[in-house]
Protein backbone atom coordinates (compact mmCIF):
# COMPACT_ATOMS: atom_id res chain seq x y z
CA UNK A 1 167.33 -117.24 197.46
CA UNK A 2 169.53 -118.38 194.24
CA UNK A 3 168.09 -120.04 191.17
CA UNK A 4 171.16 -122.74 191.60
CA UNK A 5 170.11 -126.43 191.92
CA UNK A 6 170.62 -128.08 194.84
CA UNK A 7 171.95 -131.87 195.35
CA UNK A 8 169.66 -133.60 197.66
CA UNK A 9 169.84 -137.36 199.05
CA UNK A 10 167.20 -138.54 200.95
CA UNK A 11 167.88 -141.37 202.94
CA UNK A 12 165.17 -143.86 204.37
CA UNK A 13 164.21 -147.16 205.36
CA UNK A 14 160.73 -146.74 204.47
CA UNK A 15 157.47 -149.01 206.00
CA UNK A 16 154.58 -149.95 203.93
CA UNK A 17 152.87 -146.79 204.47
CA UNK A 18 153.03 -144.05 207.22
CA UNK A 19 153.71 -139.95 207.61
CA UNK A 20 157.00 -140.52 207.81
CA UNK A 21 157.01 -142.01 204.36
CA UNK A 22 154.63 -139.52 203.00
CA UNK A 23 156.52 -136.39 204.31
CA UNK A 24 159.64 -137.95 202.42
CA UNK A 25 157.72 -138.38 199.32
CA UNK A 26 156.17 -134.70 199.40
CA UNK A 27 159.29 -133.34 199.82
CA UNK A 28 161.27 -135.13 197.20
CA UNK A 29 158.85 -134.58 194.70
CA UNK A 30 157.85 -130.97 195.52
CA UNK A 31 162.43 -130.45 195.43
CA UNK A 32 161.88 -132.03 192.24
CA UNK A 33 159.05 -129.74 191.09
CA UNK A 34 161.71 -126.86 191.89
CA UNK A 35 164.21 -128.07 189.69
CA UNK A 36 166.71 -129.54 192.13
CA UNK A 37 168.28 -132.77 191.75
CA UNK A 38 166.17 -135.20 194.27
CA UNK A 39 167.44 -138.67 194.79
CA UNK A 40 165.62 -141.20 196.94
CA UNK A 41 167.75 -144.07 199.30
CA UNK A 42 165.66 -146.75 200.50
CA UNK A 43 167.04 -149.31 202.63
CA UNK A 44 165.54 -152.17 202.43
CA UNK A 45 165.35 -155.66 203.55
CA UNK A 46 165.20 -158.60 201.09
CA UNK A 47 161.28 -158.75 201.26
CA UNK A 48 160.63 -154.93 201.87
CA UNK A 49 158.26 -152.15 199.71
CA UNK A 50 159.22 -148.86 198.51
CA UNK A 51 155.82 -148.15 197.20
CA UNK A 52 155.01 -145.32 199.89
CA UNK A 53 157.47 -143.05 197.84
CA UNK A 54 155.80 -143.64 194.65
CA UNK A 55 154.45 -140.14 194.95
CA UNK A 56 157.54 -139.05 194.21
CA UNK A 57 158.54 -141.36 191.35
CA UNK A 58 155.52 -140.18 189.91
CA UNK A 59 156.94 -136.79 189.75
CA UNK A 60 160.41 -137.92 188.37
CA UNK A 61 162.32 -138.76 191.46
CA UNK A 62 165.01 -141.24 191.20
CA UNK A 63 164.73 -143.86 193.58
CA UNK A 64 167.27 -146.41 194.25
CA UNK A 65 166.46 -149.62 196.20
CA UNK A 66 169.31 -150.33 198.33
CA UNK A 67 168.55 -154.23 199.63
CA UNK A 68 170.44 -156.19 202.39
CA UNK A 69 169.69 -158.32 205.08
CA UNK A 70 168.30 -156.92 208.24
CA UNK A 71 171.20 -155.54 210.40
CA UNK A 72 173.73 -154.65 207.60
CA UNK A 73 174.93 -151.39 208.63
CA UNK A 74 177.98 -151.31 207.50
CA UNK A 75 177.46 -152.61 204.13
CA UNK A 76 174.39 -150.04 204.28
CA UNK A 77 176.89 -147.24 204.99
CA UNK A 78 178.99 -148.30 202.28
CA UNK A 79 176.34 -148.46 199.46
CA UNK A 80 174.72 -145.32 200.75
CA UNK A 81 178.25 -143.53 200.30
CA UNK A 82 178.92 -144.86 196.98
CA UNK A 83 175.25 -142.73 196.15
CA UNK A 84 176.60 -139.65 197.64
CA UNK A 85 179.65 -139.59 195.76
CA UNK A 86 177.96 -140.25 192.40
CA UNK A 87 175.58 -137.47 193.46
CA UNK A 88 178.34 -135.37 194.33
CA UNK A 89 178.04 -132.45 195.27
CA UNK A 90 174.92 -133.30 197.66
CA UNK A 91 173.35 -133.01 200.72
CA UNK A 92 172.52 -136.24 202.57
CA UNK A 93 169.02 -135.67 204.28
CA UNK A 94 167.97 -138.64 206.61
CA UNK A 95 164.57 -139.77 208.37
CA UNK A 96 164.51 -141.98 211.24
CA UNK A 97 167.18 -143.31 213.29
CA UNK A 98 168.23 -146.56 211.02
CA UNK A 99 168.71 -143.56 207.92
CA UNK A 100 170.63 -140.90 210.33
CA UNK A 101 172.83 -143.59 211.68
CA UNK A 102 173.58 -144.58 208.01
CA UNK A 103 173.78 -141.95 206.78
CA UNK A 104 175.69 -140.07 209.53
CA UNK A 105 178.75 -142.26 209.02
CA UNK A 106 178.17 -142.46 204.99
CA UNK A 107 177.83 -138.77 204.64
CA UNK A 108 181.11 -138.11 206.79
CA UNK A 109 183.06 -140.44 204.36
CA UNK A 110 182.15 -138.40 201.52
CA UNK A 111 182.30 -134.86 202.94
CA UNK A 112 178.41 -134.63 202.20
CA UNK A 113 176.66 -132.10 204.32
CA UNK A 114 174.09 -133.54 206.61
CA UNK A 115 170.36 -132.60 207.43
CA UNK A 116 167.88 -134.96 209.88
CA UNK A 117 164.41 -134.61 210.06
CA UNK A 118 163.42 -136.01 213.36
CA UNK A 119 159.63 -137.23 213.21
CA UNK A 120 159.56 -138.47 216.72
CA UNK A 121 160.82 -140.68 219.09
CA UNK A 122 158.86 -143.78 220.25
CA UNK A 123 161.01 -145.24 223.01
CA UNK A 124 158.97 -148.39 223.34
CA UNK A 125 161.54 -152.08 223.80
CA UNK A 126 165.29 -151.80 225.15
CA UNK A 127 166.57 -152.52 221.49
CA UNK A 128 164.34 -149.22 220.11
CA UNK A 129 165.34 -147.13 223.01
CA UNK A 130 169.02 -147.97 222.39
CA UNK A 131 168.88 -146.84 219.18
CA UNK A 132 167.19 -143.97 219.64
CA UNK A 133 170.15 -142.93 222.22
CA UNK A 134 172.51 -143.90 220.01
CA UNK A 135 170.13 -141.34 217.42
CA UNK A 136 170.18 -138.30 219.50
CA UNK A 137 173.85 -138.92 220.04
CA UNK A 138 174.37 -138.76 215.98
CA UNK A 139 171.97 -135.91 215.62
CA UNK A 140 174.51 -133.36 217.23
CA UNK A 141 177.22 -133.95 214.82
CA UNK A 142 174.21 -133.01 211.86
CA UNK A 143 174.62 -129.35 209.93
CA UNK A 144 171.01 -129.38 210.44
CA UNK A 145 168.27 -131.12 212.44
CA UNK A 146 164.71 -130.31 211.70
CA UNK A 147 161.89 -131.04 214.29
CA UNK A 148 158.28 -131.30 213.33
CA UNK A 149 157.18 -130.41 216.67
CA UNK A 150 158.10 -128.50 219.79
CA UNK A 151 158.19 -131.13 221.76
CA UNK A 152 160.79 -132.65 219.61
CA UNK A 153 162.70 -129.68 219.47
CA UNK A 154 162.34 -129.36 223.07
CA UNK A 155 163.82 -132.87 223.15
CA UNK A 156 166.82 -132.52 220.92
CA UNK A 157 167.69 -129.27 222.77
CA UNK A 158 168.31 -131.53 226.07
CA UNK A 159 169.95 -134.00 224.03
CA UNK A 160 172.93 -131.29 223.46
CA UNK A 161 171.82 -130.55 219.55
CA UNK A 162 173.47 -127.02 218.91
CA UNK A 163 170.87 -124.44 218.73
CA UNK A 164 172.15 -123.01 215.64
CA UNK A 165 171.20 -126.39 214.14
CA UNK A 166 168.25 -127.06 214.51
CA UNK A 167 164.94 -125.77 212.90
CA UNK A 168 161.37 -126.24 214.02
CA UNK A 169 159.33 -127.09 210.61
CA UNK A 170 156.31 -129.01 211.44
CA UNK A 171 155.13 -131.04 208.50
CA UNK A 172 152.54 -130.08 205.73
CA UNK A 173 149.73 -131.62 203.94
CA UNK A 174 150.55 -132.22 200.68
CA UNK A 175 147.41 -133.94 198.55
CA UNK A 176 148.38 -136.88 195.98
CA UNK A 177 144.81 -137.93 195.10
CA UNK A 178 141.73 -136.34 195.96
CA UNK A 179 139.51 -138.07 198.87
CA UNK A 180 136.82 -140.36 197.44
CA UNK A 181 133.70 -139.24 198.05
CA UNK A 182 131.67 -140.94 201.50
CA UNK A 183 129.57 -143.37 199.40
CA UNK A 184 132.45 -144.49 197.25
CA UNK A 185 135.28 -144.74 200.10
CA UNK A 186 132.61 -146.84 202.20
CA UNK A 187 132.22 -149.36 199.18
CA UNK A 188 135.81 -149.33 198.93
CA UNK A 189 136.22 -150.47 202.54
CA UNK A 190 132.91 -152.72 202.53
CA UNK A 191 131.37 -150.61 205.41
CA UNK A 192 127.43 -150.14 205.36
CA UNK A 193 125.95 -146.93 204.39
CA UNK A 194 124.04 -146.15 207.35
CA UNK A 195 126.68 -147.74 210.06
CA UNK A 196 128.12 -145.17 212.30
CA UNK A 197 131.96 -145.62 212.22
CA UNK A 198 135.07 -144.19 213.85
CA UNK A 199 138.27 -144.67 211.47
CA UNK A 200 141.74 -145.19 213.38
CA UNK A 201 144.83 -144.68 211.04
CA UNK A 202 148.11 -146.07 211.73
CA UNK A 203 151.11 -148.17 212.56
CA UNK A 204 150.00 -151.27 214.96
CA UNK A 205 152.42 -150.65 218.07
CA UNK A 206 151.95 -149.42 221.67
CA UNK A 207 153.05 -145.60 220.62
CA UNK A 208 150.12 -145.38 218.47
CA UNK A 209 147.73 -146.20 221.06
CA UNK A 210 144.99 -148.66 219.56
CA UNK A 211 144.44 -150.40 222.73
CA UNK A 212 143.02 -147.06 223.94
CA UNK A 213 141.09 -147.27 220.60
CA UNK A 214 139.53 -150.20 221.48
CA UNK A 215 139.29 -149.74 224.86
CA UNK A 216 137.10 -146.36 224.17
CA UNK A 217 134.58 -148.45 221.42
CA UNK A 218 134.15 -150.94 225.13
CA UNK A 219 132.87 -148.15 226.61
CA UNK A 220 130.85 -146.35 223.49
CA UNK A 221 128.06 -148.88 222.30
CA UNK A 222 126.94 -146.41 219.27
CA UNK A 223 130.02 -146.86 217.29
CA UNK A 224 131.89 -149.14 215.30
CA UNK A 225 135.62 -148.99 214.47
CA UNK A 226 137.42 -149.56 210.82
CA UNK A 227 141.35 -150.30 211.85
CA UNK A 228 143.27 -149.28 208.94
CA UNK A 229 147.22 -150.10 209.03
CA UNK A 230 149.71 -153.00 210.40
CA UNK A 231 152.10 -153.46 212.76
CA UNK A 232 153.73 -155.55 215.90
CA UNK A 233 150.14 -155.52 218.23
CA UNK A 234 147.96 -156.65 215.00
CA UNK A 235 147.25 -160.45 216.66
CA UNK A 236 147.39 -158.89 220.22
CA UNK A 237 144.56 -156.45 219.29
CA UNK A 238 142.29 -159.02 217.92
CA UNK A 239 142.58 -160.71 220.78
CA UNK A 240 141.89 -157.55 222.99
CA UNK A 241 138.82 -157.13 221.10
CA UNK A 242 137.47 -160.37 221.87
CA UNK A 243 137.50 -159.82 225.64
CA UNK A 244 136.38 -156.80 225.23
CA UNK A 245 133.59 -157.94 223.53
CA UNK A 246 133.77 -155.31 220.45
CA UNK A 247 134.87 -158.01 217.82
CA UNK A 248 131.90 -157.51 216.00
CA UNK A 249 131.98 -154.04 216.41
CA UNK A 250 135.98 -153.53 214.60
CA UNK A 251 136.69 -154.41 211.06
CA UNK A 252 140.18 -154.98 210.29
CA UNK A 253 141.56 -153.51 206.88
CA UNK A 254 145.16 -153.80 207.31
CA UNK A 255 147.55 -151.49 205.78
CA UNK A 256 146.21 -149.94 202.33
CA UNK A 257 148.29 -147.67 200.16
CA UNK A 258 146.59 -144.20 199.45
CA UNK A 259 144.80 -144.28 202.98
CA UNK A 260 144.08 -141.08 202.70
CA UNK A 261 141.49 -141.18 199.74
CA UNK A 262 139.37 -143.34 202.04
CA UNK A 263 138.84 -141.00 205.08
CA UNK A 264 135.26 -139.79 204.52
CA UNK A 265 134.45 -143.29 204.70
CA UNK A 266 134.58 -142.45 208.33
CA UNK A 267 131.88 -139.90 210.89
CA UNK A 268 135.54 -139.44 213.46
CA UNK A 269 138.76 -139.92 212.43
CA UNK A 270 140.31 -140.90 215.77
CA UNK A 271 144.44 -140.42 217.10
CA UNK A 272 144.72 -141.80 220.48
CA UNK A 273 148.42 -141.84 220.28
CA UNK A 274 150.75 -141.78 223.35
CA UNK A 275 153.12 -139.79 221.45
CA UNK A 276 153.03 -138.24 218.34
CA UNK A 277 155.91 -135.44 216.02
CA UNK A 278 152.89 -133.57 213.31
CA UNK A 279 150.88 -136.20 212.09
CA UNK A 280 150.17 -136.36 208.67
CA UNK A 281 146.72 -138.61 209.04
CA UNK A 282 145.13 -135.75 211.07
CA UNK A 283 146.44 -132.85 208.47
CA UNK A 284 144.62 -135.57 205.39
CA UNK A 285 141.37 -135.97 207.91
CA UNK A 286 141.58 -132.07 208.43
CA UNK A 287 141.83 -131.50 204.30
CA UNK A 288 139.32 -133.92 203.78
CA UNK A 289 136.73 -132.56 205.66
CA UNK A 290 136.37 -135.63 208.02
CA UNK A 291 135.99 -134.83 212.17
CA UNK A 292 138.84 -135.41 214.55
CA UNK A 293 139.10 -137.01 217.89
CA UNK A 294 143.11 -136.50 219.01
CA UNK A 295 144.63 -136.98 222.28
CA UNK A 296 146.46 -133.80 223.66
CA UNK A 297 150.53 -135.50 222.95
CA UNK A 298 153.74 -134.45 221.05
CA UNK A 299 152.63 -131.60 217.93
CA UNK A 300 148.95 -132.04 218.02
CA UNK A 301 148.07 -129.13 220.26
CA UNK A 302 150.39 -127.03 217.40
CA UNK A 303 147.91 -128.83 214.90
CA UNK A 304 144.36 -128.50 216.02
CA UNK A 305 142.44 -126.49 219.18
CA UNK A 306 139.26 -127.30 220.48
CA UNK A 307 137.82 -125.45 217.69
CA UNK A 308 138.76 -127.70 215.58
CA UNK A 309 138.76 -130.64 216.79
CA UNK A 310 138.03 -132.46 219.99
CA UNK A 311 140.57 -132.76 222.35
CA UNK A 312 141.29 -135.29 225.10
CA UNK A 313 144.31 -136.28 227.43
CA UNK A 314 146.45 -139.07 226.15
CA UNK A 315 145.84 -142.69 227.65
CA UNK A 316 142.56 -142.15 228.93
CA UNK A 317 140.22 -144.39 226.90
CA UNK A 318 137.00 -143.14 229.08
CA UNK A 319 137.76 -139.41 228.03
CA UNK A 320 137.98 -141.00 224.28
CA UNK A 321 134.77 -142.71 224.65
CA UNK A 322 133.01 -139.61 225.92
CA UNK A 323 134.00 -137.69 223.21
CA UNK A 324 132.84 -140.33 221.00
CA UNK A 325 129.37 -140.00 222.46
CA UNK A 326 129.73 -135.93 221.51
CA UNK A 327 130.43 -136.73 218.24
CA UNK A 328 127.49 -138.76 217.90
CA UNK A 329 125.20 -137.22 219.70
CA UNK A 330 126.11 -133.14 218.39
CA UNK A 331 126.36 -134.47 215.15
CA UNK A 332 126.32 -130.13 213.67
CA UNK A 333 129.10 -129.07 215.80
CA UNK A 334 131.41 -132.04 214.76
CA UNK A 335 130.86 -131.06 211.28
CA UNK A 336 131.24 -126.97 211.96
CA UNK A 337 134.82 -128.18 213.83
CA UNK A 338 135.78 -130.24 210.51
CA UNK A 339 135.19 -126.91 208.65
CA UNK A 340 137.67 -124.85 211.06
CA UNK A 341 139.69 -127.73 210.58
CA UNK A 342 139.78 -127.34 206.54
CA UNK A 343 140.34 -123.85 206.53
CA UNK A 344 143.24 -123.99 209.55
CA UNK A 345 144.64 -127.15 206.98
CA UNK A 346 144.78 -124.49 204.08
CA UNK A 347 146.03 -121.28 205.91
CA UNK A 348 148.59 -122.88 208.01
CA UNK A 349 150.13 -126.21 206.38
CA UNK A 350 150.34 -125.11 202.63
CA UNK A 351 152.95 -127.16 200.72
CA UNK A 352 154.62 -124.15 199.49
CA UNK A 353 155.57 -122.46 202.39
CA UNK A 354 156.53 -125.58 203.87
CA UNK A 355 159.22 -125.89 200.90
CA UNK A 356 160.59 -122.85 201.11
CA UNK A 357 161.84 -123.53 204.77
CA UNK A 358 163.51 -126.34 204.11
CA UNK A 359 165.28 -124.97 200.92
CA UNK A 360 166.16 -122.07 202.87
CA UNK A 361 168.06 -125.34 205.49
CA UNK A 362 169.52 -126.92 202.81
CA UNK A 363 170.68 -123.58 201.15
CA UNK A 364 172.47 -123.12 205.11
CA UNK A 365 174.26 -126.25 204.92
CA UNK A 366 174.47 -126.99 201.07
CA UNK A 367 176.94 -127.58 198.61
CA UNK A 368 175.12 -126.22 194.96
CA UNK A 369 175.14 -128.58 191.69
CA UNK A 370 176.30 -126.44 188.73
């Protein structure tokens, strides 16, 4: 490839915290750390946080806070053009359906070429799966759509995306801070020492699966659960908990920023997600060192095997809770899985590699900055 610099826009409406988020901030700063220009659009709403991309602030992003009131597209569009063309020439690279609709119609007004990661699709109420259509309609007029997972790509190949479009990169683990160390992460979250605990990471919403989480601890007396994260089911789950009599067995910690230095706070990180693209929480508990519990959805079979982690169908909370009852009763082979899981972390979802594939998409599409 070229030494020239590339323009890049990335355009998100970021949450509080999640992979999506991170994968955005890893690659914007890692761009950045090439010596392309990297610019960051968040859209926002009046009360919103950006402070999932501060990873890549830190490492000299430019990030520009674009805030309207829920449901502003078209002023969204407009504002997210008038970046482009200051940017000019750039390419417009979107995450998530509320950025690739934006950003689809900005990016067309200003002759910017186009590039969609697609982290997954959720389906979920009739207003999400409407715009998800709507989505996977826009994707096929992209340069480029990049799927994190087969089963995406398998997905947007049946929703008419053009072959020579689209890319299969699944995401990498890129390390902001280093994990705190058991003792210190445990303080941090006001867990016991000696309490055996199984961490859930995550958004709060059906996709994600934390019913199943809590319906597993019902059936797996041993344990206790730390709940890290936010979301639509928060006051649905505490409730849930209650008649299933494991309220005093779950400790709520809501959504904390730099999740990921807090992992071996936990004996099982567990991912009983319904669907899933490459997520980044098992790649951190996989780096970290910390065992996994994952339900066989979406890009996790691409992520871990049996060898590294523990493997059970998805939306089967007694299959979860047996597993459970491995991990604490073969306490040795949960730890020699984590150690596969390390090494597989290392070899096979290095940042660099990672950034090379998408420069070599944005190099396909792009328009260079001289």
């Amino acid at each position: 490839m070229g030494p020239e610099r590339l323009g890049i826009c990335h355009v998100v409406a970021p949450a509080p915290s999640g992979g999506l988020e991170a994968v955005v901030a890893a690659l914007a700063a890692g761009m950045a750390r090439r010596g392309h220009r990297v610019r960051i659009l968040a859209l926002l709403d009046p009360g919103g946080t950006s402070d999932a991309l501060a990873p890549a602030v830190r490492a000299g992003v430019e990030l520009v806070e674009i805030r309207l009131p829920p449901r502003s597209y078209r002023n969204e569009a407009r504002r997210v053009a008038e970046q482009l063309a200051s940017a000019s020439p750039a390419i417009a690279h979107t995450h998530g359906y509320h950025a690739d609709l934006v950003g689809d119609r900005s990016a067309r007004a200003v002759g910017a070429p186009t590039v969609s990661t697609v982290h997954g699709f959720t389906g979920g109420s009739w207003r999400n799966r409407l715009y998800e259509w709507l989505d996977r309609r826009a994707l096929r007029r992209f340069d480029a759509v990049v799927a994190v997972s087969r089963a995406i790509a398998d997905t947007l190949t049946a929703g008419r995306v053009a072959p020579g479009a689209l890319h299969l990169i699944p995401n990498a683990f890129a390390e902001t801070d280093p994990p705190l160390d058991r003792a210190a992460a445990r303080r941090k979250l006001g867990l016991p020492p000696d309490r055996l605990v199984a961490g859930w990471v995550g958004r709060l919403s059906p996709e994600k699966g934390p019913d199943l989480f809590l319906e597993a601890l019902a059936r797996a007396p041993g344990w206790h659960a730390a709940v890290v994260g936010s979301g639509p089911l928060q006051a649905w789950l505490r409730d849930l908990a209650g008649l299933l009599s494991v309220q005093d067995r779950v400790s709520w910690h809501g959504t904390i920023p730099g999740a990921a230095q807090l992992l071996k706070a936990f004996d099982v990180l567990v991912l009983s997600s319904r669907t899933e693209g490459t997520p980044i929480v098992l790649l951190e508990a996989m780096a970290a060192g910390v065992p996994a519990l994952v339900t066989r959805v979406g890009g996790v079979p691409d992520v871990v095997s049996e060898r590294e982690a523990l493997v059970v169908p998805a939306g089967d909370p007694a299959a979860l809770a047996r597993a459970l009852e491995q991990v604490r009763t073969r306490p040795d082979a949960a730890a020699t899985r984590a150690r596969a899981a390390a090494r597989r972390v290392a070899e096979a979802f290095a940042i660099e590699p990672w950034l090379d594939r998408y420069e070599t998409v944005y190099r396909s599409v792009g328009r260079e900055l001289g």
